[in-house]
Protein backbone atom coordinates (compact mmCIF):
# COMPACT_ATOMS: atom_id res chain seq x y z
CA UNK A 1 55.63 -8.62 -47.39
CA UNK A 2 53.08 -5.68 -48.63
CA UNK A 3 50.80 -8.63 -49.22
CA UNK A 4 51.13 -9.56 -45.50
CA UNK A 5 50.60 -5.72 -44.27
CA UNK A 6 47.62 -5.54 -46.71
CA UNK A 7 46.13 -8.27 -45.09
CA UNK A 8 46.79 -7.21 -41.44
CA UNK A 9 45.60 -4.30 -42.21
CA UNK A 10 42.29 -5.92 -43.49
CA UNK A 11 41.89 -7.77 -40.49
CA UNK A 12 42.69 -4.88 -37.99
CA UNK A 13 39.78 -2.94 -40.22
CA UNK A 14 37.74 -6.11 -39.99
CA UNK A 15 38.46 -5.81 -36.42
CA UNK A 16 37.34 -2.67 -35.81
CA UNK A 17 34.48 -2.60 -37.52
CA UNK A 18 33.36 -5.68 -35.61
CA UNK A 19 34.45 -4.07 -32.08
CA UNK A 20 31.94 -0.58 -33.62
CA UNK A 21 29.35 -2.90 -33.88
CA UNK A 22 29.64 -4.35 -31.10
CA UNK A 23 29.29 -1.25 -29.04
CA UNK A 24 26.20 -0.28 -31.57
CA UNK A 25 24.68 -3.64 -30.31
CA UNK A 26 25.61 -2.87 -26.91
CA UNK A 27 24.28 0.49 -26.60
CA UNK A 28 20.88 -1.12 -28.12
CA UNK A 29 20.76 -3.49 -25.77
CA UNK A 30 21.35 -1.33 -22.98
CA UNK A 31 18.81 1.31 -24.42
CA UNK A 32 15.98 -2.23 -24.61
CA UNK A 33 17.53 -2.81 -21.15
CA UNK A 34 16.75 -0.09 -19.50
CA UNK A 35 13.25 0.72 -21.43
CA UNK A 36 12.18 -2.89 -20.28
CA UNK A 37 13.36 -2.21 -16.59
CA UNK A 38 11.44 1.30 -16.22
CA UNK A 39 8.27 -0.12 -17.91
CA UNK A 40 8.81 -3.19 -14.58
CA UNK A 41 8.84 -0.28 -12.39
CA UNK A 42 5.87 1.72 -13.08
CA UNK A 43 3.62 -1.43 -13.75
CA UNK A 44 5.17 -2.37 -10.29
CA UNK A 45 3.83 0.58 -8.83
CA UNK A 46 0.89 0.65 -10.69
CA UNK A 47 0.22 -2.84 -8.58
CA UNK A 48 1.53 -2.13 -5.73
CA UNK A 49 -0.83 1.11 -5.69
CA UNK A 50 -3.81 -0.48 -6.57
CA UNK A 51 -3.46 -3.68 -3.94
CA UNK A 52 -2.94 -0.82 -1.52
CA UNK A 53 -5.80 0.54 -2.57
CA UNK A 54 -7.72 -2.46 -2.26
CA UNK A 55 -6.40 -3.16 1.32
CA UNK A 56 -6.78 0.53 2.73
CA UNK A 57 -10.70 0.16 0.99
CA UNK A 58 -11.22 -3.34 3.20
CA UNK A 59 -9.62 -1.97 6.40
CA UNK A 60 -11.90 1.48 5.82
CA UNK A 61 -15.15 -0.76 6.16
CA UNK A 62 -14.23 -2.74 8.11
CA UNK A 63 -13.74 0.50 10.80
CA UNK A 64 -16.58 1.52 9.52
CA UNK A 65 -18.16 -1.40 10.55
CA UNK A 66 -16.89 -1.78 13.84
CA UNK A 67 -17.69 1.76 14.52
CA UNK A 68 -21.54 1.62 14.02
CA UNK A 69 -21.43 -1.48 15.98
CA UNK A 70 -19.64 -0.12 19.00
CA UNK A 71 -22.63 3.01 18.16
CA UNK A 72 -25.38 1.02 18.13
CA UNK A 73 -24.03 -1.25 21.28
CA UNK A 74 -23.63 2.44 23.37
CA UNK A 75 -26.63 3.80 22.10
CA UNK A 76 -28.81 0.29 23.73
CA UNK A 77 -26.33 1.21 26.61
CA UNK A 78 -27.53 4.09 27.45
CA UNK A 79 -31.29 3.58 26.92
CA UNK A 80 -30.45 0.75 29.40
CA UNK A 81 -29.38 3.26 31.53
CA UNK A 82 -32.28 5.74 30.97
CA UNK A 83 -35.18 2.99 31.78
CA UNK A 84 -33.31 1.92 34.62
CA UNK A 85 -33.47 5.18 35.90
CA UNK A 86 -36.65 6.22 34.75
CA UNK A 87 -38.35 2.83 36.45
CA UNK A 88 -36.16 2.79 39.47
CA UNK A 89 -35.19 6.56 40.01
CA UNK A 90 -37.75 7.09 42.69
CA UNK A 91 -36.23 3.90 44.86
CA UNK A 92 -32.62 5.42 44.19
CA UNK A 93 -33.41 9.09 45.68
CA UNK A 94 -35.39 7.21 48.51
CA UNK A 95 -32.14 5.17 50.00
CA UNK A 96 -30.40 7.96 49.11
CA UNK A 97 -32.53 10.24 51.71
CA UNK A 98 -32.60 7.05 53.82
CA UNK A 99 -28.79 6.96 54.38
CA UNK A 100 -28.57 11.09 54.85
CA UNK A 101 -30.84 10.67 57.58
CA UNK A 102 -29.67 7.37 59.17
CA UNK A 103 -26.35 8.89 60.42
């Protein structure tokens, strides 16, 4: 009979000691775990910061672009506008005299 407690006892102590390392193993994994998953995140970030980057650079000129275009097409504009009047300014004040007078 003490031969039979002996050994339960041994295995219950066996038993525990496997269930310990268990929760050593656990807790290591969890630790690895959780390392492995922040390191994900910032190198996540790190992307996701960089192809922002990259995107806000491209739409930057890009609006850069446009806006010297839409520059240059208002400054031909308005030297349009100031030969126009500069050639046809006298003919302009002329019907405008000539419809003053007319009523």
């Amino acid at each position: 009979m003490d031969s039979i407690i002996s050994k339960l006892s041994e295995v219950e102590s066996a038993a525990e000691l496997i269930v310990q390392h268990a929760e050593e193993q656990k807790q290591i994994l969890d630790e690895q775990m959780k390392e492995k998953t922040d390191k994900f995140d910032r190198e996540l970030a790190a992307d996701t910061e960089k192809k922002l980057s990259e995107i806000r650079a491209g739409m930057q000129g890009s609006m850069d672009s446009e806006l010297e275009r839409l520059r240059e097409e208002s400054a031909k504009t308005i030297n349009a506008y100031k030969r126009e009047y500069e050639l046809e300014h006298e003919r302009y004040a002329q019907e405008i005299i000539k419809r003053i007078t007319e009523v």
